[in-house]
N, C-alpha and C. Protein backbone atom coordinates (compact mmCIF):
# COMPACT_ATOMS: atom_id res chain seq x y z
N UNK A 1 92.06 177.80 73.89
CA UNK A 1 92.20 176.75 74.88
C UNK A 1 91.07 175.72 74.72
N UNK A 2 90.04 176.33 74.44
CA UNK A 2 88.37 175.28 74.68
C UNK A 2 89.10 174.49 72.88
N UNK A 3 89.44 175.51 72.17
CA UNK A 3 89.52 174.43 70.85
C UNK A 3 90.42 173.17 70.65
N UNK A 4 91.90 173.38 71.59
CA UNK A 4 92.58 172.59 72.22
C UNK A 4 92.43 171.34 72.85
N UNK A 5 91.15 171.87 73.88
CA UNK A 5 90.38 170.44 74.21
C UNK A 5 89.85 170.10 73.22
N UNK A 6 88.76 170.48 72.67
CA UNK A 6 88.23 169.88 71.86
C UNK A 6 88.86 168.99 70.68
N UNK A 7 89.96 169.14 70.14
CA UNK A 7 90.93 168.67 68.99
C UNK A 7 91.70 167.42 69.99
N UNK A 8 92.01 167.75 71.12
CA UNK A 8 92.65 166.03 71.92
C UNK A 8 92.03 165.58 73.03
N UNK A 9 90.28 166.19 72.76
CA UNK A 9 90.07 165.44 74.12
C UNK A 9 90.06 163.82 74.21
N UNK A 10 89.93 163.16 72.91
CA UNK A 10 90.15 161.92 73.50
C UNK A 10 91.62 161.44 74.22
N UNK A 11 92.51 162.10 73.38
CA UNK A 11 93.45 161.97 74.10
C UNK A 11 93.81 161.98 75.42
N UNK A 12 93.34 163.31 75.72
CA UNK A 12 93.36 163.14 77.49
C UNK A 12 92.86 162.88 78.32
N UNK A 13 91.58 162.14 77.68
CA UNK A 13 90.92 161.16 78.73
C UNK A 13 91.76 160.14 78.34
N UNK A 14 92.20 159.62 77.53
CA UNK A 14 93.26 158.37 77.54
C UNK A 14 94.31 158.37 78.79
N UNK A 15 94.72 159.47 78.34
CA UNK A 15 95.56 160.23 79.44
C UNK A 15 95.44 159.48 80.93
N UNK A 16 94.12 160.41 80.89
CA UNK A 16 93.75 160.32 82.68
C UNK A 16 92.99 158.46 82.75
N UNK A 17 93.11 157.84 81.99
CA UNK A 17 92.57 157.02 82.06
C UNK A 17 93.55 156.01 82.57
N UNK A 18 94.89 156.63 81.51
CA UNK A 18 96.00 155.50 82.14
C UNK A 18 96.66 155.81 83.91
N UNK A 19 96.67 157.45 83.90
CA UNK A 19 97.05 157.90 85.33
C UNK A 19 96.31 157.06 86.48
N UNK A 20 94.94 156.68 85.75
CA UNK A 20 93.93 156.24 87.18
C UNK A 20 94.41 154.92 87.15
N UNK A 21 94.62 154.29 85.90
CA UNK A 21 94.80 152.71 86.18
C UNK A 21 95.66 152.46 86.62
N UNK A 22 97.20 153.33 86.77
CA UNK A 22 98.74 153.44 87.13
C UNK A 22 98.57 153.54 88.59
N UNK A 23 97.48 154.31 89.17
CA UNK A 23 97.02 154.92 90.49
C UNK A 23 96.66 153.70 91.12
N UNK A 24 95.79 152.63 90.78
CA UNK A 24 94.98 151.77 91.27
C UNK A 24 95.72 150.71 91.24
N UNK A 25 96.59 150.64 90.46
CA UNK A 25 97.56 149.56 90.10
C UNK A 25 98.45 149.70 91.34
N UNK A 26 99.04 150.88 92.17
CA UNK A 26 100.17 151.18 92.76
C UNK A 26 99.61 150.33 94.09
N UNK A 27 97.90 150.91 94.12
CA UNK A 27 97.62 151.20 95.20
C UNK A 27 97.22 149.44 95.59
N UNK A 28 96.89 148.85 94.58
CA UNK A 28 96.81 147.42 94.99
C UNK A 28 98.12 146.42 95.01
N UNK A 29 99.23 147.08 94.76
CA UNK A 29 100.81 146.36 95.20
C UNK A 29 100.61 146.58 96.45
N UNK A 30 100.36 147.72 96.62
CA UNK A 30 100.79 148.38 98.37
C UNK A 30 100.64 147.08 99.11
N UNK A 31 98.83 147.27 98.86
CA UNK A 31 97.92 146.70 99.82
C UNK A 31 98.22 145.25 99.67
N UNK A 32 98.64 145.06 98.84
CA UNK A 32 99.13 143.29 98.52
C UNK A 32 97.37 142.55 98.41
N UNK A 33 96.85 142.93 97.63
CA UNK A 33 95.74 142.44 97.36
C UNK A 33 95.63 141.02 96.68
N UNK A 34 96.44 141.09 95.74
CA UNK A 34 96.53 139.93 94.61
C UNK A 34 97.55 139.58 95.17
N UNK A 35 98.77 139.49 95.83
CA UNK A 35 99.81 138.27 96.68
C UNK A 35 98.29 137.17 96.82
N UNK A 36 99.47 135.60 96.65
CA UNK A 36 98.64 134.86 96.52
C UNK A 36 99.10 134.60 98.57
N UNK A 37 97.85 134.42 99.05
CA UNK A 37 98.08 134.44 100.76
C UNK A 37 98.62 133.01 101.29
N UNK A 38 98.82 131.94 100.55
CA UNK A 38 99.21 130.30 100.77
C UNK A 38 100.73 130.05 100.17
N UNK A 39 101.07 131.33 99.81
CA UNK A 39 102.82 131.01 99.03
C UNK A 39 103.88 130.25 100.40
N UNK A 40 103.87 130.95 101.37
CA UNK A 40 104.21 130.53 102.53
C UNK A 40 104.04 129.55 102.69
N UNK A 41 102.86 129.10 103.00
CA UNK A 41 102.21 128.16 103.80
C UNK A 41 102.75 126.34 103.08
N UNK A 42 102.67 126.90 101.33
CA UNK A 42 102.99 126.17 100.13
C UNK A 42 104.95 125.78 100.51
N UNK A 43 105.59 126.64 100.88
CA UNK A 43 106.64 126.17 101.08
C UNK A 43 107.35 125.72 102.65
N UNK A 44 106.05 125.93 103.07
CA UNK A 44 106.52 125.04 104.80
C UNK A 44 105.71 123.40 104.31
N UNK A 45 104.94 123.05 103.40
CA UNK A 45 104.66 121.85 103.23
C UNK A 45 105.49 121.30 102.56
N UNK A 46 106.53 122.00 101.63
CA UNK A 46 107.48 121.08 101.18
C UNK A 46 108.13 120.11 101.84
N UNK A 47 108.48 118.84 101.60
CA UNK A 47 108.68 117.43 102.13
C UNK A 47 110.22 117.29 101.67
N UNK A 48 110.94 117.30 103.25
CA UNK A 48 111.97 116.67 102.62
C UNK A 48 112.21 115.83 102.06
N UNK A 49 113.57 115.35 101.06
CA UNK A 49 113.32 113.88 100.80
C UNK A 49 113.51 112.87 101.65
N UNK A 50 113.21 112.14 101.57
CA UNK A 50 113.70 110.71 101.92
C UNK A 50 114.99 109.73 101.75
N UNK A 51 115.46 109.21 103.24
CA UNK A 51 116.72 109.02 103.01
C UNK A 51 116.80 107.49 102.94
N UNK A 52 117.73 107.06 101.94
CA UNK A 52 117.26 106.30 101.22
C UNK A 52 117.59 104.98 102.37
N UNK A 53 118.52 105.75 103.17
CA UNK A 53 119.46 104.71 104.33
C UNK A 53 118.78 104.62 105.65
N UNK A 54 117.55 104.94 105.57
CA UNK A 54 116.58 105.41 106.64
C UNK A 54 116.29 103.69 107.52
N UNK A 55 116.85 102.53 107.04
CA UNK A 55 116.56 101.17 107.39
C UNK A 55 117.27 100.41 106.97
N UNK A 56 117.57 99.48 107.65
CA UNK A 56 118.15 98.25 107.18
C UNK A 56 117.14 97.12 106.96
N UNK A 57 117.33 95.88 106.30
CA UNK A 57 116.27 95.02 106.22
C UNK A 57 117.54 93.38 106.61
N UNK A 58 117.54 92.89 107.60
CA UNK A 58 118.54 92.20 107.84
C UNK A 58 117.82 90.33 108.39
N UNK A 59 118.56 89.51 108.18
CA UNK A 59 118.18 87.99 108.60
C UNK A 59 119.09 87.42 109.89
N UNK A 60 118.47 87.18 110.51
CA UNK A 60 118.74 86.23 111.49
C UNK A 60 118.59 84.69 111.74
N UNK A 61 119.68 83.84 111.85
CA UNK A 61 119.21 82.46 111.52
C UNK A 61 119.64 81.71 113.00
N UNK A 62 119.01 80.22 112.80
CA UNK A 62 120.16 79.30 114.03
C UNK A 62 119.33 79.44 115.18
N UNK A 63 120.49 79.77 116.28
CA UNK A 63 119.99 79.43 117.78
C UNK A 63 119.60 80.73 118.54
N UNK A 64 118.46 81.33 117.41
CA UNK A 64 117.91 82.71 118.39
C UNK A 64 116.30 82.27 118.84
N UNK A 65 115.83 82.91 119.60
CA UNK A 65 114.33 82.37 119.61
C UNK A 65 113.44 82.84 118.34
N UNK A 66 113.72 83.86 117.92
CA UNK A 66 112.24 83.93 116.99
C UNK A 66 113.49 84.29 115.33
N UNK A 67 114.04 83.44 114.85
CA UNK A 67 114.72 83.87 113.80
C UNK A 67 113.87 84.27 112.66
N UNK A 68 114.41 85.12 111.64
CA UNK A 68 113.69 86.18 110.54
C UNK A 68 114.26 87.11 109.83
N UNK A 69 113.75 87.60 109.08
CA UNK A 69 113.95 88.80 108.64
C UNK A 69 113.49 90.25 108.88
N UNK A 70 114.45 90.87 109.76
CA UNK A 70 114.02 92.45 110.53
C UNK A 70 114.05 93.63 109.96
N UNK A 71 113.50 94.49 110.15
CA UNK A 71 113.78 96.03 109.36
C UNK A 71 114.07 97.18 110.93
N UNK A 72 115.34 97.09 110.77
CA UNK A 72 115.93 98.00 111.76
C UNK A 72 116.29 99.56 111.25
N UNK A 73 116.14 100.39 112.35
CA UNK A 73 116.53 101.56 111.77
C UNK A 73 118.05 101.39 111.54
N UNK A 74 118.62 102.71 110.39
CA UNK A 74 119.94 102.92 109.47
C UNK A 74 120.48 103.18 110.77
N UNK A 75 121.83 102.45 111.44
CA UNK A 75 123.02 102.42 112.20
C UNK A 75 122.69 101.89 113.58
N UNK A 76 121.86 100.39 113.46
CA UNK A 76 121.55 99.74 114.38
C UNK A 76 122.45 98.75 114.24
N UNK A 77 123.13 97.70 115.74
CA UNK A 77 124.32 97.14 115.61
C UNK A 77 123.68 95.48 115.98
N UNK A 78 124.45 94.65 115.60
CA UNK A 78 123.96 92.92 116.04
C UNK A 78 123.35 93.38 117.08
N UNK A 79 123.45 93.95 118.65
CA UNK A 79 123.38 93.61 119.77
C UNK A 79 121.79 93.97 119.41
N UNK A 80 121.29 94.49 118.37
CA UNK A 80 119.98 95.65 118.28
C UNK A 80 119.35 94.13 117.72
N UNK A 81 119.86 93.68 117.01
CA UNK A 81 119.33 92.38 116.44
C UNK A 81 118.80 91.39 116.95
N UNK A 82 120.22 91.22 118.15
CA UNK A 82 119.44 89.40 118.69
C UNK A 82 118.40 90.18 119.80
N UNK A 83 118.70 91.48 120.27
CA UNK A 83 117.41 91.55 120.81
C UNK A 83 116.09 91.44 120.51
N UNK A 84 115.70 91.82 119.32
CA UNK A 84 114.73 92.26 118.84
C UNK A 84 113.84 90.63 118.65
N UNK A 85 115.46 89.95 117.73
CA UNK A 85 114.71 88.35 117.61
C UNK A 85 114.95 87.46 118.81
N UNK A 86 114.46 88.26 120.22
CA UNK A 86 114.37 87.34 121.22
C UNK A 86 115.41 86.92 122.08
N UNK A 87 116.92 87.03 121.38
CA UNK A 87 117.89 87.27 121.94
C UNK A 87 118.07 85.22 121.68
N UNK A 88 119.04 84.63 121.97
CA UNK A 88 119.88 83.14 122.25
C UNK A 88 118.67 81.99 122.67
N UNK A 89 118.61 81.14 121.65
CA UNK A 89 117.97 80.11 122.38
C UNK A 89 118.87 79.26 123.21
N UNK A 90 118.25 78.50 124.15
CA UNK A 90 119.17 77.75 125.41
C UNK A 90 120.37 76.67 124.71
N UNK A 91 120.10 76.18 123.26
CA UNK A 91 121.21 75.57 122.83
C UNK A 91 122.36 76.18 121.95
N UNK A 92 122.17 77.72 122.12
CA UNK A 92 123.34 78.43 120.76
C UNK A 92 124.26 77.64 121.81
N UNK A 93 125.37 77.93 121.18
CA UNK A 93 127.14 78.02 122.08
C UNK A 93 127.18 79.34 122.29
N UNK A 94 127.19 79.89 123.58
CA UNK A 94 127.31 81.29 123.68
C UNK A 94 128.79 81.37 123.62
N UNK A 95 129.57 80.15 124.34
CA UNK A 95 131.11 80.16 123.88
C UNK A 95 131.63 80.69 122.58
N UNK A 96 130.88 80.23 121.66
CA UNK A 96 131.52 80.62 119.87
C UNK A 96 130.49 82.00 120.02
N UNK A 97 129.85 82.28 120.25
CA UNK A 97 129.06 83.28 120.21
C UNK A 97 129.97 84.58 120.95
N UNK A 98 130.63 84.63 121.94
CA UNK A 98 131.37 85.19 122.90
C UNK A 98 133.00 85.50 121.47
N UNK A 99 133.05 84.49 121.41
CA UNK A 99 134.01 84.79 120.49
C UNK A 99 134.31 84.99 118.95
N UNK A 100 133.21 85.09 118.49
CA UNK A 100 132.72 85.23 117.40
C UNK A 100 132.05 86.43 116.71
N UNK A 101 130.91 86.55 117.37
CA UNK A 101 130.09 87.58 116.67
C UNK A 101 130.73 89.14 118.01
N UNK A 102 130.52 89.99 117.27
CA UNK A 102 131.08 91.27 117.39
C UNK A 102 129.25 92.28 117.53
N UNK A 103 128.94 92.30 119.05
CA UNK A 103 127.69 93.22 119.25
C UNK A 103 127.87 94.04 118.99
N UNK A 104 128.94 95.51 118.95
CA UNK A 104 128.91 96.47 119.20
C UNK A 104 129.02 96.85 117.50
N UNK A 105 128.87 95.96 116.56
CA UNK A 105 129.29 96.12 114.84
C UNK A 105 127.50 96.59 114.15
N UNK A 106 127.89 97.29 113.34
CA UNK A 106 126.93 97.90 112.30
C UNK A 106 126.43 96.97 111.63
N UNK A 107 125.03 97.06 111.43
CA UNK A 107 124.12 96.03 110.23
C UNK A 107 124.61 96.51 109.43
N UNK A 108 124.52 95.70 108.22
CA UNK A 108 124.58 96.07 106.67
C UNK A 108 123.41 96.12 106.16
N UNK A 109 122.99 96.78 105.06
CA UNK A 109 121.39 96.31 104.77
C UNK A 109 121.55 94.71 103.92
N UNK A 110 120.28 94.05 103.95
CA UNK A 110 120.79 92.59 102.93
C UNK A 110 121.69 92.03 104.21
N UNK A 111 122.04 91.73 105.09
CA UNK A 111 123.15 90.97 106.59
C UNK A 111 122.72 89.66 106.44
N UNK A 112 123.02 88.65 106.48
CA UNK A 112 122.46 87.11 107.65
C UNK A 112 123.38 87.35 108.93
N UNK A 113 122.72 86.79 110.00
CA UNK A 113 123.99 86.57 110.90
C UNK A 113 123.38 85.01 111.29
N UNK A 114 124.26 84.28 111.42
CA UNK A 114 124.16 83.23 112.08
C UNK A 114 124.39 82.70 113.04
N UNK A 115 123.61 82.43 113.96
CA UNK A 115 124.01 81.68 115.16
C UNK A 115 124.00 80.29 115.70
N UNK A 116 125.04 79.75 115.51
CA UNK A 116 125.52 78.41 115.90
C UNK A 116 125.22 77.44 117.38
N UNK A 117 124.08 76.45 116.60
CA UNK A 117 123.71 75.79 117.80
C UNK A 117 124.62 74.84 118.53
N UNK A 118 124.77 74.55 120.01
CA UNK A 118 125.94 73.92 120.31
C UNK A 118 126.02 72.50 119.75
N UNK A 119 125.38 71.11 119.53
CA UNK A 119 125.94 70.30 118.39
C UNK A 119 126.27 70.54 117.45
N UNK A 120 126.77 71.83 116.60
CA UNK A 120 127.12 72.75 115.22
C UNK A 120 128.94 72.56 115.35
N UNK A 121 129.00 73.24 116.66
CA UNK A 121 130.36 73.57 117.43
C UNK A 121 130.80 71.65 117.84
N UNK A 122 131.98 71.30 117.15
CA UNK A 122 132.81 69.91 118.13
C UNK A 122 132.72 70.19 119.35
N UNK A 123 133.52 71.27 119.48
CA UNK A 123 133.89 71.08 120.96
C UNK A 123 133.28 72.35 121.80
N UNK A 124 131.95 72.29 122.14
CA UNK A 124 131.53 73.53 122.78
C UNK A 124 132.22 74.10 123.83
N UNK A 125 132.72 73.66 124.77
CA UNK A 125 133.36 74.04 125.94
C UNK A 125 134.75 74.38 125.82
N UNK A 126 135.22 74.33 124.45
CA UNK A 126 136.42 74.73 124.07
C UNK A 126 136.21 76.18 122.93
N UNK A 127 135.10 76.62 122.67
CA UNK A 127 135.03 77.35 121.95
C UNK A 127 134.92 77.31 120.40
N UNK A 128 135.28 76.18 120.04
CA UNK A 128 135.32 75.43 118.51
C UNK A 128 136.82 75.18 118.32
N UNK A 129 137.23 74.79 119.36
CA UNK A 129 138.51 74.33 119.09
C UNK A 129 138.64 72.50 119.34
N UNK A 130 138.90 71.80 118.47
CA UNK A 130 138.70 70.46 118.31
C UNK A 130 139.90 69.52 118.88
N UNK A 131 139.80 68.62 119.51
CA UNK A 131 140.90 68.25 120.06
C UNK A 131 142.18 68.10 119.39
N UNK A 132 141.68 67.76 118.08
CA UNK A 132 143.13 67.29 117.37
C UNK A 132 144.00 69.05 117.03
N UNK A 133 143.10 70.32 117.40
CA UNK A 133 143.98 71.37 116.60
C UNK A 133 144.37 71.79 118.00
N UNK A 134 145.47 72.79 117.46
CA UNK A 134 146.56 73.64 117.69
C UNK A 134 145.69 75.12 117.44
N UNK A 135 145.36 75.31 116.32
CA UNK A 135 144.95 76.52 116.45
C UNK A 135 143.32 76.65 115.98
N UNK A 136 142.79 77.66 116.49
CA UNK A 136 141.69 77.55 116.62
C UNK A 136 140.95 77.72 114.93
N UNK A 137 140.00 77.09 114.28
CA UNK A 137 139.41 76.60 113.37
C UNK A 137 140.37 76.02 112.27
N UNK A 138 141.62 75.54 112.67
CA UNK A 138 142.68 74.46 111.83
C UNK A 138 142.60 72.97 112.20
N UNK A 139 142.16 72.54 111.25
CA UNK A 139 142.60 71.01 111.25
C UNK A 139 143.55 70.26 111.48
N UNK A 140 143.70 68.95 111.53
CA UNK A 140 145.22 68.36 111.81
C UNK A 140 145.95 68.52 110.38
N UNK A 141 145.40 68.89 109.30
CA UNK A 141 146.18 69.36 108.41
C UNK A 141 146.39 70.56 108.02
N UNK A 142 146.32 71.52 109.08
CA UNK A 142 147.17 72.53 108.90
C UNK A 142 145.74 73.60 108.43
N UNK A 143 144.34 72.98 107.98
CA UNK A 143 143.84 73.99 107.03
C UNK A 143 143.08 74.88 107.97
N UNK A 144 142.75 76.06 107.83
CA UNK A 144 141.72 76.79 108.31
C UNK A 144 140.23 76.72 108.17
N UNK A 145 139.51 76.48 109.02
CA UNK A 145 137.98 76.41 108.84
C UNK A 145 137.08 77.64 109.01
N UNK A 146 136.59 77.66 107.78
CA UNK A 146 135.70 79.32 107.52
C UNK A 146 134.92 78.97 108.14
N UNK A 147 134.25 78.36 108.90
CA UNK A 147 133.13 78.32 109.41
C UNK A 147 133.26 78.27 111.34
N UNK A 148 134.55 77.93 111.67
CA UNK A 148 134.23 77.45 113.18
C UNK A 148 135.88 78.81 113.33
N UNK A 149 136.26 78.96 112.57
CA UNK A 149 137.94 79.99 113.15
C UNK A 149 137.49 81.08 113.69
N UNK A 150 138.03 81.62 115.20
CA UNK A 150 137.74 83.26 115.12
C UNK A 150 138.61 84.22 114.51
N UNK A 151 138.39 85.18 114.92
CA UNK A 151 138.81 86.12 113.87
C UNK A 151 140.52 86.14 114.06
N UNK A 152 140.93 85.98 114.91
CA UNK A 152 142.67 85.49 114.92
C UNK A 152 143.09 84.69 113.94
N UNK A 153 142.33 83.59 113.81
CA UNK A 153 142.61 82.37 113.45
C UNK A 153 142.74 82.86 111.84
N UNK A 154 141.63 83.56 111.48
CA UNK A 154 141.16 83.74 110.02
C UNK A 154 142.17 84.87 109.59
N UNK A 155 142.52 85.61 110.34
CA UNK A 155 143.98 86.66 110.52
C UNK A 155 144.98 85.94 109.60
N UNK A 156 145.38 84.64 110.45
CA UNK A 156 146.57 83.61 110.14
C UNK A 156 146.77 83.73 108.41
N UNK A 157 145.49 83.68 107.53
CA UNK A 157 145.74 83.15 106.12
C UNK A 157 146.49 84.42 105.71
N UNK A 158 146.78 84.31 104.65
CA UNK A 158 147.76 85.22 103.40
C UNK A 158 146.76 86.30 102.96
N UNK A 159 146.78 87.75 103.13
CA UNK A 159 145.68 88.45 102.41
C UNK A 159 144.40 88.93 103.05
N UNK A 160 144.49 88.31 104.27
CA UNK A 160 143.14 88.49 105.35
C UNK A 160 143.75 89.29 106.67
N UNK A 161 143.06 90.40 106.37
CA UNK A 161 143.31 91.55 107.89
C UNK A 161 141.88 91.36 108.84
N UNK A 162 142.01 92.32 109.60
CA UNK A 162 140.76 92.33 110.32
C UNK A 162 139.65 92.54 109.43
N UNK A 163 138.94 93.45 108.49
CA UNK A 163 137.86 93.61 107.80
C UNK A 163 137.45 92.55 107.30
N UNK A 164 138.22 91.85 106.47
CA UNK A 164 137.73 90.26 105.31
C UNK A 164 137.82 89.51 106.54
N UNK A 165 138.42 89.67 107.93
CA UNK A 165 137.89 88.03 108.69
C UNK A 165 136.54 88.44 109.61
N UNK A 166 136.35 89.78 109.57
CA UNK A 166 135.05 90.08 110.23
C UNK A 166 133.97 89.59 109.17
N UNK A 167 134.10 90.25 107.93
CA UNK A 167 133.01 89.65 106.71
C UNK A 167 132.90 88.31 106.15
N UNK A 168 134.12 87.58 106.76
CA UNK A 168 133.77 85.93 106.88
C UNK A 168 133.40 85.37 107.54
N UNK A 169 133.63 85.94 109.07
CA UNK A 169 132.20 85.78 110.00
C UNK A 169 131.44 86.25 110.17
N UNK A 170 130.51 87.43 109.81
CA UNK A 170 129.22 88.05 109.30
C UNK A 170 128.94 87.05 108.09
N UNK A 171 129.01 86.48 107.46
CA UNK A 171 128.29 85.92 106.21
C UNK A 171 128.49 83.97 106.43
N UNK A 172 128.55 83.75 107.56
CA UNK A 172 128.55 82.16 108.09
C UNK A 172 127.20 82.06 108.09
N UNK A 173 126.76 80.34 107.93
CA UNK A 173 127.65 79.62 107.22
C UNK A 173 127.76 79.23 105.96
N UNK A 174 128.66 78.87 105.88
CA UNK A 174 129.43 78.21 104.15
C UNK A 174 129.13 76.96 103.69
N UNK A 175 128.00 76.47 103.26
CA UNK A 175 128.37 74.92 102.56
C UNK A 175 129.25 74.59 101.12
N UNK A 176 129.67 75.32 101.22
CA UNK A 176 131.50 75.40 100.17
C UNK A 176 132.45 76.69 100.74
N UNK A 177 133.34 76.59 99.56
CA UNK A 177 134.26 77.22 100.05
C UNK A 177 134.14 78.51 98.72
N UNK A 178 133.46 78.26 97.71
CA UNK A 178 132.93 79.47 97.28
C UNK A 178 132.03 80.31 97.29
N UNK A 179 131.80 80.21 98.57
CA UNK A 179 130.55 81.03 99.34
C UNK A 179 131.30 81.99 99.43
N UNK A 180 132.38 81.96 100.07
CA UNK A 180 133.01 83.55 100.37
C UNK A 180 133.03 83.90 99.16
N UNK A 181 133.12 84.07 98.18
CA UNK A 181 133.20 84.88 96.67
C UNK A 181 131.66 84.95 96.52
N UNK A 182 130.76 83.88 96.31
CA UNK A 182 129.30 84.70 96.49
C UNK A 182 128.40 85.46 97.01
N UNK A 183 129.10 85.25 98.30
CA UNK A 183 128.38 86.00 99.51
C UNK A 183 128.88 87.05 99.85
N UNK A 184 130.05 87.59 98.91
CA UNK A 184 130.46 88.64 99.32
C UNK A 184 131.44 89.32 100.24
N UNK A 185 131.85 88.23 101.11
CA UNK A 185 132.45 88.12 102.15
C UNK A 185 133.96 88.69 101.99
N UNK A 186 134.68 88.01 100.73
CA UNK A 186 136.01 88.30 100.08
C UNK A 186 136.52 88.45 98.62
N UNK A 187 136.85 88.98 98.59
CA UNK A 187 136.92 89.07 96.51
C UNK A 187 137.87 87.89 96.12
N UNK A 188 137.21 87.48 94.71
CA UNK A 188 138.01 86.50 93.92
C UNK A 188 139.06 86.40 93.97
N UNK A 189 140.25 87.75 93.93
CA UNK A 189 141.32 87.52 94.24
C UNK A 189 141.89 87.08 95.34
N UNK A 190 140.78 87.21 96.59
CA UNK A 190 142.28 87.11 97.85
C UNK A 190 141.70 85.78 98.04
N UNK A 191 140.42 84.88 97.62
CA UNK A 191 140.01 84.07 97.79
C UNK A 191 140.90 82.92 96.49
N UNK A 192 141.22 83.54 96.09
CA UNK A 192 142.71 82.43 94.99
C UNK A 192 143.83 82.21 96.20
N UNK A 193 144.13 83.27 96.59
CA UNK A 193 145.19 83.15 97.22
C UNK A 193 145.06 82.03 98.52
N UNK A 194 144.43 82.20 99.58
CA UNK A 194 144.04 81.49 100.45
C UNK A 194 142.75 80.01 100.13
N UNK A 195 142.75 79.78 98.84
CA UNK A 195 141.40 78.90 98.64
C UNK A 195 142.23 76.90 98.78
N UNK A 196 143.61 77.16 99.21
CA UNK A 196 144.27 76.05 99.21
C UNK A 196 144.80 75.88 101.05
N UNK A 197 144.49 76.49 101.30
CA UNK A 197 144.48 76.94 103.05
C UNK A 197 143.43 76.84 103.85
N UNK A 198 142.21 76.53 103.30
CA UNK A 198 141.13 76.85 104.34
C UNK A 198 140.07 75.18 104.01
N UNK A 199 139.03 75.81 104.65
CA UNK A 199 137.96 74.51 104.48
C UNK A 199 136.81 74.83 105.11
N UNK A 200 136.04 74.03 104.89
CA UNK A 200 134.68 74.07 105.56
C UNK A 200 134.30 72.88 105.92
């Protein structure tokens, strides 16, 4: 037996060498010694992202008191707007204003809205309806005016529902008549169709 040891004792101190380190090894999982103690802490600081729709950045022009460019929070509506810029100076037409702009409607990001001072409007007390018309933003020749029609009126043309006559009055005013194709208001096509019907 003693010669036994003697012929592998290195061996079995190897042995017991690995048992102790297997031992110490177990015993420091247990205890969670080496867990790093901030892993947690590391994933409650993670940052959500950022949403990209978190604001609008919108213009206001015309007959408000403090006109500009605003940064409203994402699903704020006109009414959030003219407040902010002070709300109507004493010469808008609240008449075309009443019938025109839509408070309860969503900013877009990139918006103008314009508000029409009453020498802008012919006939303020008529709403922008001019003596010589029949229907409201038509001329005595029959044409439609992108700039003074409400949204009925703008209904009337070939190709225009409610959406394209709301986005032709969100994007007033027009010093041509290919503003609506630049500004976005109506696509090239429906603006062929109706571009012999209207006016500014």
């Amino acid at each position: 037996m003693q010669k036994f040891f003697d012929i592998n004792q290195k061996l079995i101190i190897f042995f017991l060498l690995g048992l102790i380190l297997i031992g110490f090894g177990v015993l420091l999982y247990k205890t969670d010694i080496f867990s790093p103690g901030d892993k947690v802490e590391v994933l409650n600081n993670v940052t959500e992202p950022q949403d990209n729709n978190s604001e609008v950045v919108v213009e206001i022009a015309g007959a408000v008191i403090k006109p500009g460019v605003y940064r409203l929070p994402f699903g704020s509506r006109i009414d959030d707007l003219l407040i902010i810029s002070g709300g109507l100076s004493q010469d808008a037409s609240r008449n075309w204003v009443e019938k025109n702009i839509n408070r309860a409607a969503k900013l877009i990001d990139g918006q103008k809205i314009y508000i029409y001072h009453s020498d802008e409007i012919s006939a303020k007390d008529s709403g922008g309806i001019k003596l010589d018309q029949g229907v409201l933003g038509a001329d005595s020749g029959g044409l439609v005016n992108i700039n003074t029609s409400d949204q009925k009126g703008l209904e009337l043309l070939v190709g225009i529902g409610p959406v394209y006559a709301q986005n032709i009055i969100e994007h007033r005013p027009y010093s041509n008549l290919e503003e609506l194709v630049s500004k976005g208001a109506i696509s090239q096509k429906v603006f062929d169709k109706i571009k012999n019907d209207i006016t500014n």
